[in-house]
N, C-alpha and C. Protein backbone atom coordinates (compact mmCIF):
# COMPACT_ATOMS: atom_id res chain seq x y z
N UNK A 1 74.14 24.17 23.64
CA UNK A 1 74.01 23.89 25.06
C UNK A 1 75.36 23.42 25.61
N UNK A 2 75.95 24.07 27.13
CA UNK A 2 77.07 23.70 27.41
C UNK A 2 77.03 22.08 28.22
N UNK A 3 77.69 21.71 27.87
CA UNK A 3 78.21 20.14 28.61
C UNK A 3 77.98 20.01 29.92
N UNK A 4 78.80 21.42 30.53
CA UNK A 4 79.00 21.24 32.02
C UNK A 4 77.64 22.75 32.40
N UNK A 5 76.61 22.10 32.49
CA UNK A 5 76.05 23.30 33.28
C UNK A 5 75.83 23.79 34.53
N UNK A 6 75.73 24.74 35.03
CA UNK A 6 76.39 25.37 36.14
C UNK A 6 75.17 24.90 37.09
N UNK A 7 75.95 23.97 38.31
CA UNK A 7 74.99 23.63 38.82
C UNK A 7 74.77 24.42 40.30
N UNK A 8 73.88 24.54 41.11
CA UNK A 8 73.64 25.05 42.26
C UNK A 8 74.84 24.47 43.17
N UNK A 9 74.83 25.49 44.05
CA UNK A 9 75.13 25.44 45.10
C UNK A 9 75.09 24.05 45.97
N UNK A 10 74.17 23.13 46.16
CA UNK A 10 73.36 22.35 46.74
C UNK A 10 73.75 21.32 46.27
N UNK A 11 73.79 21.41 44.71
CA UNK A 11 74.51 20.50 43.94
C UNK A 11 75.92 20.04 44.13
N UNK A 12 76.50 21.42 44.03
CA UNK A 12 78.21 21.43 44.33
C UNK A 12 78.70 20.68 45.29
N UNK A 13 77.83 20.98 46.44
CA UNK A 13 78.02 20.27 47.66
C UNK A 13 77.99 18.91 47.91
N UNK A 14 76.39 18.42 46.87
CA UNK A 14 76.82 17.05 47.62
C UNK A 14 77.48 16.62 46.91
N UNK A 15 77.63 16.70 45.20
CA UNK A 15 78.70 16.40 44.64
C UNK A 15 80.25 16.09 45.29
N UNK A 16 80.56 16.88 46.23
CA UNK A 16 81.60 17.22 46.97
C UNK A 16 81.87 16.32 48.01
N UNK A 17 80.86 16.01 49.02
CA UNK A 17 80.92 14.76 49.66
C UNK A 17 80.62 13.81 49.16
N UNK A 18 79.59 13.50 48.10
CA UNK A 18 79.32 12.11 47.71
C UNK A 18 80.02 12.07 46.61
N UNK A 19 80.95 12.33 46.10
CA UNK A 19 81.76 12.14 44.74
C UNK A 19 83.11 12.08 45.47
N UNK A 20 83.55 13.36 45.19
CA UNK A 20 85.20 13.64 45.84
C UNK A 20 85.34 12.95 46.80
N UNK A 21 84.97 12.96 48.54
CA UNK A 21 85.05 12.76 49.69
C UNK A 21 84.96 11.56 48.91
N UNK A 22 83.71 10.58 49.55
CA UNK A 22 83.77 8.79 49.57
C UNK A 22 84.51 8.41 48.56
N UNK A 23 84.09 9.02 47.72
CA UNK A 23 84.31 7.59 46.56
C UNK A 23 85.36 8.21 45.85
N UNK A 24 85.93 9.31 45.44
CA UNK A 24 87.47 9.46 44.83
C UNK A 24 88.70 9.18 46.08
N UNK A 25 88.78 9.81 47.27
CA UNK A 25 89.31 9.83 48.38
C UNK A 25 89.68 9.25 49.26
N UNK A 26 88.10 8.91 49.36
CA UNK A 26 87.68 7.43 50.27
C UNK A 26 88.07 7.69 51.80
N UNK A 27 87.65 8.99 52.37
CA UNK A 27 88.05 9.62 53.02
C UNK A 27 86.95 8.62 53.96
N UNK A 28 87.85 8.80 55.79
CA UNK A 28 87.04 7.83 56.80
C UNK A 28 85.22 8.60 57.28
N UNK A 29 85.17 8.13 57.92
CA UNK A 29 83.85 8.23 58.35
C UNK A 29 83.69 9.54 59.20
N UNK A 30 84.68 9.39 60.05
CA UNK A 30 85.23 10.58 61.08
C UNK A 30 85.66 12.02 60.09
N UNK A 31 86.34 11.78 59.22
CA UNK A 31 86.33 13.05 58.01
C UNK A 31 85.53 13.40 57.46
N UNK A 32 84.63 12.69 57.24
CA UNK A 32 83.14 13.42 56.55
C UNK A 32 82.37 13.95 57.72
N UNK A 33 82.02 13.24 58.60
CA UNK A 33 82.06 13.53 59.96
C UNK A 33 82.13 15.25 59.97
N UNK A 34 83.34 15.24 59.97
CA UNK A 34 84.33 16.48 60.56
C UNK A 34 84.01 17.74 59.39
N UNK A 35 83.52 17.13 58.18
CA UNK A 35 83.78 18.42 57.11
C UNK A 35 81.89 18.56 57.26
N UNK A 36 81.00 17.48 57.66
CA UNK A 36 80.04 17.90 57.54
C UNK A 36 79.70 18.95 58.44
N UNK A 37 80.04 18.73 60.13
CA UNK A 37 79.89 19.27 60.95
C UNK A 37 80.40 21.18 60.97
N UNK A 38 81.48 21.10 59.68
CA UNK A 38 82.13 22.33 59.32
C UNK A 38 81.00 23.53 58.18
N UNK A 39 80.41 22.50 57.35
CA UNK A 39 79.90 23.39 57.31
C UNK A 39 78.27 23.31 57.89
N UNK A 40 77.83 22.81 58.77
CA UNK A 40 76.91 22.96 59.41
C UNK A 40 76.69 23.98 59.75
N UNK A 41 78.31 24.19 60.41
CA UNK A 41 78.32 25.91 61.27
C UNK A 41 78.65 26.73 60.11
N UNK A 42 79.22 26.67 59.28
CA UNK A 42 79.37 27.44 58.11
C UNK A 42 78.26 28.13 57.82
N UNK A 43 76.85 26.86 57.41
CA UNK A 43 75.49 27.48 56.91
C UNK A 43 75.01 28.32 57.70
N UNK A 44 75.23 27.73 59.03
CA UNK A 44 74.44 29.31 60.58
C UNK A 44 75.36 30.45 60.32
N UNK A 45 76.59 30.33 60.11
CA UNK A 45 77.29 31.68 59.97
C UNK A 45 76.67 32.82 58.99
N UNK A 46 76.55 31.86 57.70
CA UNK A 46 76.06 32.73 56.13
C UNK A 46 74.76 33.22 56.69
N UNK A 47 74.15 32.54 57.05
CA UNK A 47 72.09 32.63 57.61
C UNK A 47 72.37 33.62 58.32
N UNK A 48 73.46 34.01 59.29
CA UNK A 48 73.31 35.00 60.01
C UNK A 48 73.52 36.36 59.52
N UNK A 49 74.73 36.06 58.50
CA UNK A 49 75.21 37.59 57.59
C UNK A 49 74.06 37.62 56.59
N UNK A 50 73.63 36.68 55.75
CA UNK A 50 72.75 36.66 54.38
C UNK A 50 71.45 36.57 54.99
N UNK A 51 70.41 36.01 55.86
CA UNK A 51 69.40 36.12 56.08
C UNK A 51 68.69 34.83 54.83
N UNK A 52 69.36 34.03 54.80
CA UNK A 52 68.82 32.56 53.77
C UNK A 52 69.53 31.40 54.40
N UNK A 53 68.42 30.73 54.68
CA UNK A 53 68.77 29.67 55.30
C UNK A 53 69.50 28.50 54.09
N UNK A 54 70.13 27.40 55.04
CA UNK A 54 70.93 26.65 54.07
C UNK A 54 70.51 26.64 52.92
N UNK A 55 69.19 25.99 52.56
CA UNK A 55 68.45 25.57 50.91
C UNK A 55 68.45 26.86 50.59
N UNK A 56 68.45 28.08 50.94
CA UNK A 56 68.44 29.15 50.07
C UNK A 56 69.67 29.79 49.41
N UNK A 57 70.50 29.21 50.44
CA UNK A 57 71.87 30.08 50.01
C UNK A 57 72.95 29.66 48.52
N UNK A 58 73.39 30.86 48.59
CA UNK A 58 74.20 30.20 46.92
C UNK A 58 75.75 30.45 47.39
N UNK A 59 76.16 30.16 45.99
CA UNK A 59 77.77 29.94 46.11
C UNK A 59 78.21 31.47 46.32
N UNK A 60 77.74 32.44 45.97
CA UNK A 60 78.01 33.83 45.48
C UNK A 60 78.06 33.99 47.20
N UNK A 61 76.78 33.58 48.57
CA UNK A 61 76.94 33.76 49.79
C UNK A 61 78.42 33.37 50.09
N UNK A 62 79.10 32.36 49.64
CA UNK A 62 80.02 31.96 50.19
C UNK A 62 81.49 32.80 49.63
N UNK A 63 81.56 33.62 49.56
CA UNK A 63 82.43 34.71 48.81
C UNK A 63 83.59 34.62 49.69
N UNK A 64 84.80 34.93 49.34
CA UNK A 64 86.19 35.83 49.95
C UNK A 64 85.76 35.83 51.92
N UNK A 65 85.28 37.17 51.56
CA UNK A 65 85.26 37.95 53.08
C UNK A 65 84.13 37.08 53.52
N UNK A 66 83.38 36.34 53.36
CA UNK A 66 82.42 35.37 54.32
C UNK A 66 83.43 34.48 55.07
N UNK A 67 84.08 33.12 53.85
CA UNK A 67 84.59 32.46 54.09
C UNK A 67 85.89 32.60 55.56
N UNK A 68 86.57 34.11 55.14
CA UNK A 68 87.40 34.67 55.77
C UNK A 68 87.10 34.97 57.39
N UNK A 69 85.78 35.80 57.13
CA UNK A 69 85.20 36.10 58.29
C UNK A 69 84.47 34.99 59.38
N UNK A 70 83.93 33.76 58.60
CA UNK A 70 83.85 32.31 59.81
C UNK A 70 85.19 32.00 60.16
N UNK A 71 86.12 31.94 59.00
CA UNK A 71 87.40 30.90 59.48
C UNK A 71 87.98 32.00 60.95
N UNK A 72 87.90 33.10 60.74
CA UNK A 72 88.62 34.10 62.30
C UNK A 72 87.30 34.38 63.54
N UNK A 73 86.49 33.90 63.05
CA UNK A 73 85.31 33.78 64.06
C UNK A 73 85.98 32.30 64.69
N UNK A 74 85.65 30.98 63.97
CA UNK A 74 86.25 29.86 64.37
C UNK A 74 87.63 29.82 64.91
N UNK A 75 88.55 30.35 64.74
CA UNK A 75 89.51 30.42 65.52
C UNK A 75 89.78 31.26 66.82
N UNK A 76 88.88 32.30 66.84
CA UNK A 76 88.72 32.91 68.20
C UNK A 76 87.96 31.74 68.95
N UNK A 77 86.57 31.12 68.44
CA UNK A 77 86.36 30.73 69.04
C UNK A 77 87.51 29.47 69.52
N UNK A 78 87.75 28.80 68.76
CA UNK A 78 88.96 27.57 68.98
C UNK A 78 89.95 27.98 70.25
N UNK A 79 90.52 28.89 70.23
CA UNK A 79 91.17 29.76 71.55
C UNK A 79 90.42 29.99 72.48
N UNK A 80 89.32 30.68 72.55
CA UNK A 80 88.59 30.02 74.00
C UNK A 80 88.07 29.33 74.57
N UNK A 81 87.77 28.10 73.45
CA UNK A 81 87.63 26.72 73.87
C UNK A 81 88.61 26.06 74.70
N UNK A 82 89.56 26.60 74.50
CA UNK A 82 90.48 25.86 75.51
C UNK A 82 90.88 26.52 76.37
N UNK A 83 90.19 27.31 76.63
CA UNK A 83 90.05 28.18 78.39
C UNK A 83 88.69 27.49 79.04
N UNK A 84 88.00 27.31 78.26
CA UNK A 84 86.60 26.82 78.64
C UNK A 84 85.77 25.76 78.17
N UNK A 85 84.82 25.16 78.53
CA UNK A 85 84.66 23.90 78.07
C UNK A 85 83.56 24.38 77.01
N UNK A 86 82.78 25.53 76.42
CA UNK A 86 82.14 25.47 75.51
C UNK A 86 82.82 26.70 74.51
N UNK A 87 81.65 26.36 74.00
CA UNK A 87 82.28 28.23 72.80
C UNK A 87 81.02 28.49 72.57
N UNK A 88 81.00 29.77 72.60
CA UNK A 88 79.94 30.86 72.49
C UNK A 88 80.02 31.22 70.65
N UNK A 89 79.24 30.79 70.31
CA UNK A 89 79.07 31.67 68.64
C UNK A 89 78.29 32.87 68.33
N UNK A 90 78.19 33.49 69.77
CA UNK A 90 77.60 34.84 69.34
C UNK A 90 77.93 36.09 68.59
N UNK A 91 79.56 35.63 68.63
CA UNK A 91 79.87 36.70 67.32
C UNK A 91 78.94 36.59 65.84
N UNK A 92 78.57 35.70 65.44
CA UNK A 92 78.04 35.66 64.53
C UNK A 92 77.07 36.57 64.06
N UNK A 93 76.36 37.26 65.32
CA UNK A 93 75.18 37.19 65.04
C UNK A 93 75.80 39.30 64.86
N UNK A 94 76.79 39.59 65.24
CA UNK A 94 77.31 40.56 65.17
C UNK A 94 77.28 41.42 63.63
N UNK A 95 77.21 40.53 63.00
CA UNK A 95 77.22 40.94 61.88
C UNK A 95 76.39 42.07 61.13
């Protein structure tokens, strides 16, 4: 049996904020804040290409061209946020 077994997705994550983030980092309140809120929209992005909502989705959803394809969604949107006071995430659903 291996030592390190491969844990979910779900796992990874909170591992990620509740390990790394607080307590190795010790990153502020406003940064967890900020990375939770990231992938909040992250999970609606995947749900929209994958059709699995957060608890369903795996690491394999979060691939290359996903990751790639929110971060240039988010930056279009980021650019017309500052023409306008909201942002539209309907590209998403383009998919």
């Amino acid at each position: 049996m291996s030592k390190n077994p491969i844990k979910s997705f779900s796992d990874l994550l909170q591992s990620f904020f509740c390990q790394r983030l607080q307590t190795q980092q010790r990153v502020s309140s406003h940064t967890l804040a900020s990375y939770r809120d990231t992938f909040r929209l992250g999970f609606e992005f995947i749900r929209q290409k994958t059709g699995r909502t957060a608890s369903q989705q795996l690491l394999t959803d979060w691939n290359a061209p996903n990751v790639i394809a929110f971060w240039i969604t988010w930056k279009e949107c980021e650019a017309v946020s500052h023409a306008r006071a909201t942002c539209d995430w309907r590209p998403f659903a383009l998919s």
